[in-house]
Each structure stands twice: as structure tokens, then as C-alpha cells.
C-alpha atoms as a PDB file:
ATOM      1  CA  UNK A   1      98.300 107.049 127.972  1.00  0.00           C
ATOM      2  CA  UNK A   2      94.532 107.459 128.850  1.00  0.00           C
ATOM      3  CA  UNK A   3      91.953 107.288 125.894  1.00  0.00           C
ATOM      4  CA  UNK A   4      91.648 110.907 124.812  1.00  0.00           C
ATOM      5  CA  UNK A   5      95.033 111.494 125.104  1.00  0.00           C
ATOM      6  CA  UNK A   6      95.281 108.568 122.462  1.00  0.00           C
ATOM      7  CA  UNK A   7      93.185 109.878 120.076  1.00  0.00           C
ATOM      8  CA  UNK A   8      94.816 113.069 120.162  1.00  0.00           C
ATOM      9  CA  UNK A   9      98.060 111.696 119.663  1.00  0.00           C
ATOM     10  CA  UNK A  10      99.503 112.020 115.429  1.00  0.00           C
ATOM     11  CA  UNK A  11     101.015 109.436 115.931  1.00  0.00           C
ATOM     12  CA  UNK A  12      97.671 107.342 116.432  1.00  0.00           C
ATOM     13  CA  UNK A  13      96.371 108.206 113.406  1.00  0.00           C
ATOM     14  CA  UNK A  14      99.287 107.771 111.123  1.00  0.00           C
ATOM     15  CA  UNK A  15      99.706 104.343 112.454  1.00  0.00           C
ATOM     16  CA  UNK A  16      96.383 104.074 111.854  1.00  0.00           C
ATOM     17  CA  UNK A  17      96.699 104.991 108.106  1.00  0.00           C
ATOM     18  CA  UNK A  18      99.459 102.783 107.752  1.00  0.00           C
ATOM     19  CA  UNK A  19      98.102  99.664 108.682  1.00  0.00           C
ATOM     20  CA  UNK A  20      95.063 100.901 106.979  1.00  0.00           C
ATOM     21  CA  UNK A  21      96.806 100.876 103.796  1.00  0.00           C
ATOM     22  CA  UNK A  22      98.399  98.227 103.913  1.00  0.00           C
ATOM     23  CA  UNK A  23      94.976  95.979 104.695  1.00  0.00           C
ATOM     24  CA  UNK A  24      93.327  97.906 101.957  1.00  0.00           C
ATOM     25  CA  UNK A  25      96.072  96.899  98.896  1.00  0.00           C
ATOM     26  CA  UNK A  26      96.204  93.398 100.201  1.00  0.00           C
ATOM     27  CA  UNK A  27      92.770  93.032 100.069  1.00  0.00           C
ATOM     28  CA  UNK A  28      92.189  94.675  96.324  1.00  0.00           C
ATOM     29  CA  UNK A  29      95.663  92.059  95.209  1.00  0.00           C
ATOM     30  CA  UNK A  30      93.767  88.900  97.073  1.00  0.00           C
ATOM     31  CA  UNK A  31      90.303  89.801  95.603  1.00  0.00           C
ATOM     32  CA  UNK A  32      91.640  89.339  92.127  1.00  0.00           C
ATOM     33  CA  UNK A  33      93.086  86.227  93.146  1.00  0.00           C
ATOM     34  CA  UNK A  34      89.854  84.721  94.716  1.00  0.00           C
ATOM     35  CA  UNK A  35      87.362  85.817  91.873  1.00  0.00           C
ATOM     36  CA  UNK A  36      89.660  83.495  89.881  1.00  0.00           C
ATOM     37  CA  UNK A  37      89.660  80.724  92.691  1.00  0.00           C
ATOM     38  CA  UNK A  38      93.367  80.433  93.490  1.00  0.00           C
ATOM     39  CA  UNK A  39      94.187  78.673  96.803  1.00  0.00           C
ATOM     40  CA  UNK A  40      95.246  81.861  98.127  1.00  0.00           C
ATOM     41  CA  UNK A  41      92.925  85.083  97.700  1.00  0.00           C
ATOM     42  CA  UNK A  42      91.633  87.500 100.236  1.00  0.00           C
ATOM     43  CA  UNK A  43      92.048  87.171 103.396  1.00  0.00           C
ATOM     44  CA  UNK A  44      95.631  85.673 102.666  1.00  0.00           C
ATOM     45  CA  UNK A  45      97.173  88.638 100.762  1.00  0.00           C
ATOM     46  CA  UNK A  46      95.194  90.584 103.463  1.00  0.00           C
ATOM     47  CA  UNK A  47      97.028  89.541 106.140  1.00  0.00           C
ATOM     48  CA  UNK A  48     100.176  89.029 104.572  1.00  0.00           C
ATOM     49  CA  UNK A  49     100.666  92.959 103.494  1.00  0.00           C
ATOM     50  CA  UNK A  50      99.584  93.677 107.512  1.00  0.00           C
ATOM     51  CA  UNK A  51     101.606  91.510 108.798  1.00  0.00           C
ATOM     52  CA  UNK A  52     104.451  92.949 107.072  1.00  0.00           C
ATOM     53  CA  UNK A  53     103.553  96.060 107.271  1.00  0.00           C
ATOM     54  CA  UNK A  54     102.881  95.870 111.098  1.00  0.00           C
ATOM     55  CA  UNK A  55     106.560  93.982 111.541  1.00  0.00           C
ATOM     56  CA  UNK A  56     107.968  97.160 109.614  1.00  0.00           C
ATOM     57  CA  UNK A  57     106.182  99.269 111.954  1.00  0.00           C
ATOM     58  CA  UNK A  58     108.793  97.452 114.839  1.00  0.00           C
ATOM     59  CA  UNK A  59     111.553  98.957 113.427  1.00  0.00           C
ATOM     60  CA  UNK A  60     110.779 102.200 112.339  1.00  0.00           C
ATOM     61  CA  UNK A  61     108.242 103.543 115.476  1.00  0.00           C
ATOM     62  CA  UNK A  62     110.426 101.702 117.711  1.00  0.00           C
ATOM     63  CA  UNK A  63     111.087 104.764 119.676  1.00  0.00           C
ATOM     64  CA  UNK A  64     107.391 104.242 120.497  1.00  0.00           C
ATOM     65  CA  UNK A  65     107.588 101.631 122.564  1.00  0.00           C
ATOM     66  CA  UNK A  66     110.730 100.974 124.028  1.00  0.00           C
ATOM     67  CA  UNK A  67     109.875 104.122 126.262  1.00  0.00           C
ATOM     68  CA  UNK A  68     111.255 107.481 126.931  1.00  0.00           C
ATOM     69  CA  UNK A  69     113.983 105.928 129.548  1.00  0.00           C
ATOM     70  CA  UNK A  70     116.202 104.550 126.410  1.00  0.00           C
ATOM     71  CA  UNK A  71     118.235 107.052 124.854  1.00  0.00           C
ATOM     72  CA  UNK A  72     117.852 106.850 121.002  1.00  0.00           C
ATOM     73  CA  UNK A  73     121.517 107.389 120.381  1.00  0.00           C
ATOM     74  CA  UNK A  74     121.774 103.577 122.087  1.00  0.00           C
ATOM     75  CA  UNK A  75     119.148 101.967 119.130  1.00  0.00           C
ATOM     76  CA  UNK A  76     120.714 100.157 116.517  1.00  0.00           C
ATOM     77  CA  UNK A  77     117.641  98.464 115.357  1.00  0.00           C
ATOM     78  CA  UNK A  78     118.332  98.227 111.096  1.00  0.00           C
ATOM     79  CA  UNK A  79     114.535  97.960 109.511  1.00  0.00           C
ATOM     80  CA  UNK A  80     116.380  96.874 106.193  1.00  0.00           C
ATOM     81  CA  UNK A  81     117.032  93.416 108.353  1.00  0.00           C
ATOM     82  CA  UNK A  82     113.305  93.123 109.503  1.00  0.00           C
ATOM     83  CA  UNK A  83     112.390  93.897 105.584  1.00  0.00           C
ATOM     84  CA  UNK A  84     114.812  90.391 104.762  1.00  0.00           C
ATOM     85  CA  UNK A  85     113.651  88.483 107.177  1.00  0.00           C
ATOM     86  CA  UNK A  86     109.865  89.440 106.269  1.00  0.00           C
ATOM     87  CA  UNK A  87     110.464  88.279 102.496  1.00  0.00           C
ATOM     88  CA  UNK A  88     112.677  85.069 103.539  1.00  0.00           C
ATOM     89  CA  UNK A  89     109.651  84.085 105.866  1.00  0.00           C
ATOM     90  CA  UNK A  90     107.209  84.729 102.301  1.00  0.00           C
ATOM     91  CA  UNK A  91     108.986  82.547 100.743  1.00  0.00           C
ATOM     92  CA  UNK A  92     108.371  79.818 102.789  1.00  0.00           C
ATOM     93  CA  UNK A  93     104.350  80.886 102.199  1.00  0.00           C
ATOM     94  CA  UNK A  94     104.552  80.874  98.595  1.00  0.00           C
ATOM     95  CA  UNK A  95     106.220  77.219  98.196  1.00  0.00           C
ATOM     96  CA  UNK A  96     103.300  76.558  99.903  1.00  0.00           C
ATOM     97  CA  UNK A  97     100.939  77.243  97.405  1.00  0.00           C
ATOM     98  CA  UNK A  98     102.982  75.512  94.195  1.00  0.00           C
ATOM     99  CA  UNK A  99     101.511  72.577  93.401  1.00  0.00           C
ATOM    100  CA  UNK A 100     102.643  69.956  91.237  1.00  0.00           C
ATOM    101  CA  UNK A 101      99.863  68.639  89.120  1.00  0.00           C
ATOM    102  CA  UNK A 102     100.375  66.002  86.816  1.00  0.00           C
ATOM    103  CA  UNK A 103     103.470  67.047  84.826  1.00  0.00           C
ATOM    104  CA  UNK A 104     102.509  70.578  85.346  1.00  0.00           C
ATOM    105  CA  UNK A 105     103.503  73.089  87.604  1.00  0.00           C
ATOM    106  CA  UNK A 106     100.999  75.087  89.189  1.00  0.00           C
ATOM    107  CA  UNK A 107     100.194  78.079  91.876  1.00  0.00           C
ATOM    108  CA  UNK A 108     103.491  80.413  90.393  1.00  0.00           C
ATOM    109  CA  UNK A 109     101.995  83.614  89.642  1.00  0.00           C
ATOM    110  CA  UNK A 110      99.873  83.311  92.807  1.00  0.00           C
ATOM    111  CA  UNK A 111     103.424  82.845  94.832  1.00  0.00           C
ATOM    112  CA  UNK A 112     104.365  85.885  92.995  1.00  0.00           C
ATOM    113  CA  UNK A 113     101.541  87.746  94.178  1.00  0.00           C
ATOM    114  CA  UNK A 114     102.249  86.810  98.015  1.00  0.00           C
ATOM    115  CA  UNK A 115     105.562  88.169  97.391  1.00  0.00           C
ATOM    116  CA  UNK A 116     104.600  91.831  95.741  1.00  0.00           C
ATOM    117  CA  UNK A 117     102.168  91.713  98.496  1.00  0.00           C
ATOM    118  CA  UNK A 118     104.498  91.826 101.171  1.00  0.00           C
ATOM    119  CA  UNK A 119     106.618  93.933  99.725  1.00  0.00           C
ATOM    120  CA  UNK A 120     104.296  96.387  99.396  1.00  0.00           C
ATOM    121  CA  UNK A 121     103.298  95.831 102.767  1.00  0.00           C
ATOM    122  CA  UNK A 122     106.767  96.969 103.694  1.00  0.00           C
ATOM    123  CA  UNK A 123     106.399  99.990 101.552  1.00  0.00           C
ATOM    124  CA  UNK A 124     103.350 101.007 103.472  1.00  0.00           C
ATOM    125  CA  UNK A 125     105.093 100.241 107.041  1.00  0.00           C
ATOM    126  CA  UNK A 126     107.866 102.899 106.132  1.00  0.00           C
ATOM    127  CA  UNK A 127     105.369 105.738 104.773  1.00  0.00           C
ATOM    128  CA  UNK A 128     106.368 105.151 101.288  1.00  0.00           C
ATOM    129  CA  UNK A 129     103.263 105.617  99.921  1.00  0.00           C
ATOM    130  CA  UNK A 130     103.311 106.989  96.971  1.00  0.00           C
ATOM    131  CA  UNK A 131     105.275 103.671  95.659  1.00  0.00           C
ATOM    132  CA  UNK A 132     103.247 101.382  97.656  1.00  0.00           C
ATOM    133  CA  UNK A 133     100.328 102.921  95.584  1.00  0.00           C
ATOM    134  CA  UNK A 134     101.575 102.320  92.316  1.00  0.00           C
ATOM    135  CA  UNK A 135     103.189  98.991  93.031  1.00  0.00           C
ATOM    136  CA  UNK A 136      99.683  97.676  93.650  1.00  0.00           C
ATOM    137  CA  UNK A 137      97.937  99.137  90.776  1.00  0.00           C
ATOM    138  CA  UNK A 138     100.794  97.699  88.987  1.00  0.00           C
ATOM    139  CA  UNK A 139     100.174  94.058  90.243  1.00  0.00           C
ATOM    140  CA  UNK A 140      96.475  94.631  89.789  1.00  0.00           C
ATOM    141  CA  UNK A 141      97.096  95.447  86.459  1.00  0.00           C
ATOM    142  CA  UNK A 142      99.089  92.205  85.886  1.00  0.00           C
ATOM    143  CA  UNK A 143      96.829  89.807  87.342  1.00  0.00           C
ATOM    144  CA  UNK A 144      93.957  91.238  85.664  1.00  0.00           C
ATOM    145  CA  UNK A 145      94.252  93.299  82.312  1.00  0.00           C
ATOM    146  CA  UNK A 146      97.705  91.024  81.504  1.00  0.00           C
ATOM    147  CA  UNK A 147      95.271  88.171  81.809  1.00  0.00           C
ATOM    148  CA  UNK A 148      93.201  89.314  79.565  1.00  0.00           C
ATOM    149  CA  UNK A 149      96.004  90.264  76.987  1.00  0.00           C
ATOM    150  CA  UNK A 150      96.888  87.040  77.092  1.00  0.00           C
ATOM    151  CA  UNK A 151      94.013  85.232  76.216  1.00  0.00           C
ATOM    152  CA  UNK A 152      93.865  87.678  72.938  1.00  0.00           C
ATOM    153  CA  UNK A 153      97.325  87.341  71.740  1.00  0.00           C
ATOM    154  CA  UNK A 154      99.085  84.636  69.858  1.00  0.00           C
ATOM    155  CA  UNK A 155     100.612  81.731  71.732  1.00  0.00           C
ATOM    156  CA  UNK A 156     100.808  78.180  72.138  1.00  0.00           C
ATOM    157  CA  UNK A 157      99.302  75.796  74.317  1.00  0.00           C
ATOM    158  CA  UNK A 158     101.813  73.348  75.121  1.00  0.00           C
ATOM    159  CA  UNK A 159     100.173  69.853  76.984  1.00  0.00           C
ATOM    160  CA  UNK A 160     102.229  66.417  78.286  1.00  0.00           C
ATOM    161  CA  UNK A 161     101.028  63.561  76.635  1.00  0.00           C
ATOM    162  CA  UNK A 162     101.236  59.976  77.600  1.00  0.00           C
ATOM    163  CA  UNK A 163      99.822  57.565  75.107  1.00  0.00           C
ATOM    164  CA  UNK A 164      99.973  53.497  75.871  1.00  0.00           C
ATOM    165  CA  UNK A 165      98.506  50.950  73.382  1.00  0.00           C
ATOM    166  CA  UNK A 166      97.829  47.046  73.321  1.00  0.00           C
ATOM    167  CA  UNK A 167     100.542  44.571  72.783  1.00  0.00           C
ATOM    168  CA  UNK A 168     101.253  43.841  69.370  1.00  0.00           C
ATOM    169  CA  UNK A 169      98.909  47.249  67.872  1.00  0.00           C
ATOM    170  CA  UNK A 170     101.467  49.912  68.052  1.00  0.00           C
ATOM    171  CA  UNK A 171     101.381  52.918  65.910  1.00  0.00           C
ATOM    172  CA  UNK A 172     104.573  54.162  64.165  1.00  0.00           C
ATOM    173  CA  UNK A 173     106.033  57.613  64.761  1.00  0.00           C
ATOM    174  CA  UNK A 174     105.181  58.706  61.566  1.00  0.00           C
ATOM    175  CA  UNK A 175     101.375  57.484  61.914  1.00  0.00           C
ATOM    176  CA  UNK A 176     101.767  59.635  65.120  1.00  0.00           C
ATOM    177  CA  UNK A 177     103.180  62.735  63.715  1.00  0.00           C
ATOM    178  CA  UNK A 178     100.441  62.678  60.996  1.00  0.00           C
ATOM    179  CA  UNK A 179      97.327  61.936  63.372  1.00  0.00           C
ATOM    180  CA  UNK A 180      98.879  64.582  66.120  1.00  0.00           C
ATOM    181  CA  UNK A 181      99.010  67.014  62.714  1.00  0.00           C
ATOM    182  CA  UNK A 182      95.322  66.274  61.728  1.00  0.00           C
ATOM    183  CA  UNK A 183      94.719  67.586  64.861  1.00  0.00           C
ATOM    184  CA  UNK A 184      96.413  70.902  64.974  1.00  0.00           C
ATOM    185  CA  UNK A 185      99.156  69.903  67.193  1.00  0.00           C
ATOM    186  CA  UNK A 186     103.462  69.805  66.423  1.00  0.00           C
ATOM    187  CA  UNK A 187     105.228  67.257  68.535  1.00  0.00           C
ATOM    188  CA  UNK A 188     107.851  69.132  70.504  1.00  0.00           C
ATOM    189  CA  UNK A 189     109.874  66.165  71.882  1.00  0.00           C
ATOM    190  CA  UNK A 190     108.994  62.512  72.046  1.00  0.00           C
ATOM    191  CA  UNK A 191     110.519  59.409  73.996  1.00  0.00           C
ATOM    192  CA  UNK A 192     109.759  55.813  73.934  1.00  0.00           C
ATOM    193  CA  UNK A 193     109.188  52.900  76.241  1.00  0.00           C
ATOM    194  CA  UNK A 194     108.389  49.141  75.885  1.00  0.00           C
ATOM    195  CA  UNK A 195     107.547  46.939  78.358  1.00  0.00           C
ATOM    196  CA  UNK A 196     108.545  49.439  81.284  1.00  0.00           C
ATOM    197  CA  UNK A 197     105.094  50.135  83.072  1.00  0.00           C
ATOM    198  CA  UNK A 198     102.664  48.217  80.269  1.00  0.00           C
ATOM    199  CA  UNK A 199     103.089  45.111  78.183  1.00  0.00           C
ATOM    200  CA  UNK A 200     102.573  47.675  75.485  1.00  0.00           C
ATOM    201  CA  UNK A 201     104.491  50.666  73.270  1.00  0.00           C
ATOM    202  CA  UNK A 202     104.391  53.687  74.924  1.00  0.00           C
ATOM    203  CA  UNK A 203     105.165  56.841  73.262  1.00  0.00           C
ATOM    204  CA  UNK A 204     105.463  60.110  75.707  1.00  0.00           C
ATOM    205  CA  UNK A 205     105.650  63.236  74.283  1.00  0.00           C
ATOM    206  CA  UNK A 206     105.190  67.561  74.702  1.00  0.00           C
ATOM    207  CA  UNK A 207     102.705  68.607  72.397  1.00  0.00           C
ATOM    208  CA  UNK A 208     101.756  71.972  71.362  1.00  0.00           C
ATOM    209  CA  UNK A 209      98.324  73.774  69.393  1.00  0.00           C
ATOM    210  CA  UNK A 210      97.323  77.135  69.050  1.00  0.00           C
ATOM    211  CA  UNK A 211      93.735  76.111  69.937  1.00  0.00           C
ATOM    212  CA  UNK A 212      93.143  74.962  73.130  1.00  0.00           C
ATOM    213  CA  UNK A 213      90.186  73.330  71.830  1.00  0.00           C
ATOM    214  CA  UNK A 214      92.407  70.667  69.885  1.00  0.00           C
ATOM    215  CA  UNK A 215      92.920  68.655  73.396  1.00  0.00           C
ATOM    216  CA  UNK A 216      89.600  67.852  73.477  1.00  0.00           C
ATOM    217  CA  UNK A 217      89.762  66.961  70.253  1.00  0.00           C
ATOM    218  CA  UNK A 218      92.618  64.942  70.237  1.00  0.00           C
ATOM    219  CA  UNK A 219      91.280  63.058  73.347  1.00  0.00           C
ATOM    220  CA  UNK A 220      87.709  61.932  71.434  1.00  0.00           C
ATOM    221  CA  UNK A 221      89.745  60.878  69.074  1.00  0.00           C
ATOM    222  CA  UNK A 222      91.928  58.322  71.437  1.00  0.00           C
ATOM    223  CA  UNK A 223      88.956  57.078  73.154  1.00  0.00           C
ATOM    224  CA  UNK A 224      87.467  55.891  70.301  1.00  0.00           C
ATOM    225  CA  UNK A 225      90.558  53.762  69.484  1.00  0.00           C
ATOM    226  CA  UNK A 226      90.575  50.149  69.932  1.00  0.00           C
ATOM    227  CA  UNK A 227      94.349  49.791  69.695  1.00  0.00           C
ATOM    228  CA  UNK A 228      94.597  52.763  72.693  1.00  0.00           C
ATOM    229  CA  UNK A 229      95.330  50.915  76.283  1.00  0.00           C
ATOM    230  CA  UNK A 230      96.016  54.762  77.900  1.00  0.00           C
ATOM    231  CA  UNK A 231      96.538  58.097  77.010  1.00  0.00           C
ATOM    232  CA  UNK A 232      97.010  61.274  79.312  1.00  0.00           C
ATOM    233  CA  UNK A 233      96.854  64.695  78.469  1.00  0.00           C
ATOM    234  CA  UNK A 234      98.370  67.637  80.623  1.00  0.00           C
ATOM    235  CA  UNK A 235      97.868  70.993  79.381  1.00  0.00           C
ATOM    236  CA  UNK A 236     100.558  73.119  81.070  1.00  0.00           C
ATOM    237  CA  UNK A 237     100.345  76.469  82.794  1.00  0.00           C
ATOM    238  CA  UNK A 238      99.742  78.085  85.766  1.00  0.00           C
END
């Protein structure tokens, strides 16, 4: 097929807006995820919705090129088998960005991203626009104005904390309880050790505050103590 012919063609140009569609709602998902610095952002969710997209594109234009000499009542290509192996081989992308920090868990919601991302990517492959469209305003929406819902509403901010102090200066639970509560925290669930890792008690616990200001709080407050060996503080989230 000669140049002209190919630009002539429909068919050119609705590939065209397919794959064009698909780069463009990866890019707006990933852009939301790099202004906020997450391991994967642009270019990832980019590529991700074209490559899926493009793989869809296989299945469903695959009169295109396996030629006029094949009969199409002898394909039995399924896309609905491409579209499972496309989000099987996302999955194995978005392990890839959970991290394990501390005794938090990290890099989940951009995972979940990935994953709309190809899926809408699939959308786009098959024409389905019109879904494809709203799906991503719909994760845009989530990543962004859900964000900042959450940072107006009511909640908790749960942390793990590890506190060690120097043989023979121990603090009782209930001097614990009452210096976590002058601090604006409730102790969740608490366990003990003695002699384990330290020569010291150690008391590890799952606080929680409705300020997140409190850890820092809390954590002047430990340094200043004599009778402290170690202390850790992991605020969970993603």
C-alpha cells in the first residue's frame, strides 16, 4: 500500500484515533501521579494504556494484517483472551511498584492506577469510547479531588511504634497509656518483649491521632528522654 493510498485509507485514521486516545488518557492518569512523585507517573501509564490498547488492536483489526488470502470464516482469534492476558501481565507491573516500607505498605493506589490504565487502554483498542472517556475522568477524579476530600474529612492517622528503653528504667503500661494520651494518641494494640533484640523492655504498639502533627510531637518528646534507648515511628498509608 503506497503512501497516498495510506492516508486515504479510514482505516488509517481510526487506528490513528485509537492509539491516539489511548496515549492521551494515559498520559492525563500518569501526570497526576508524577505531580505527586509516585514511582510510576507519565510516561509509565503512557505506555501502559498504548500498549494495551495497541495489543487489543491484534485482535480486533486482525483482518488487517493477516491479508486478503485468509478467509475470515477460518479466524478464531477471541480478543476477550488478549484483554486477560493484558491485565495478568499488569499485574506483574503493579507488584512492582508496592513497596514495603518500614511496617507500612506502600505504592497501592498507584498499582491501582496501572491497572484502570490498562483497562482503559483496552476500552480504547475496541472503539469503546464513550466508556473509555468516562472511566478516565473517573480515575482522575479519584486520584485528585478524592485526595483532596480526604485530607478535609475526619479520620485517623494510624502509625507503628517501636519504643526500647535502658535496662532497669522501664515505663509501665499505664505510664504509657497516659503519656501516649497527653499526646493525642489511643493505643490500638500493644505487645511486649524483654531481652529479645535489647537488654531492655520493649513495648511495640499501633497507635492512632487525629492530628498528624501529634507524631512529631510524640517523637520530641522521646528524644528528650533519658530512660529512651529507641523508639520508631511509622505512620501508615499509601
Amino acid at each position: 500500500m503506497t503512501v497516498p493510498t495510506l492516508l486515504t485509507d479510514p482505516a488509517t485514521w481510526s487506528i490513528l484515533g485509537h492509539l491516539t486516545a489511548a496515549w492521551l488518557a494515559g498520559s492525563l492518569i500518569g501526570l497526576e501521579r508524577s505531580y505527586h512523585g509516585r514511582p510510576a507517573g507519565f510516561r509509565t501509564h503512557a505506555l501502559v494504556c498504548l500498549a494495551s490498547a495497541l495489543l487489543m488492536m491484534v485482535t480486533t483489526w486482525q483482518w488487517r494484517w493477516l491479508g486478503n488470502d485468509v478467509p475470515l470464516d477460518t479466524i478464531r482469534t477471541d480478543p476477550t483472551r488478549m484483554a486477560q492476558g493484558i491485565m495478568t501481565g499488569i499485574g506483574f507491573l503493579g507488584a512492582g511498584v508496592i513497596f514495603k516500607e518500614g511496617l507500612s505498605v506502600r505504592g497501592l493506589t498507584t498499582a491501582a492506577s496501572i491497572w484502570i490504565t490498562a483497562g482503559i487502554g483496552i476500552l480504547l483498542g475496541v472503539g469503546f469510547f464513550l466508556p473509555a472517556t468516562l472511566a478516565t475522568l473517573m480515575a482522575l477524579g479519584t486520584l485528585s479531588a478524592f485526595r483532596w476530600i480526604e485530607s478535609r474529612m475526619p479520620s485517623y492517622f494510624y502509625a507503628h511504634h517501636r519504643l526500647t528503653f535502658q535496662p532497669g528504667h522501664g515505663m509501665t503500661e499505664e505510664a504509657l497509656r497516659d503519656m501516649l494520651r497527653e499526646h493525642g494518641f489511643h493505643l490500638s494494640t500493644l505487645s511486649y518483649r524483654y531481652g529479645e533484640d535489647s537488654p531492655g523492655l520493649e513495648y511495640r504498639m499501633v497507635i492512632r491521632t487525629r492530628t498528624a502533627s501529634n507524631i512529631r510531637r510524640l517523637a520530641d518528646t522521646l528524644a528528650k528522654r533519658e530512660t529512651v534507648r529507641t523508639f520508631r515511628i511509622d505512620p501508615t498509608g499509601d
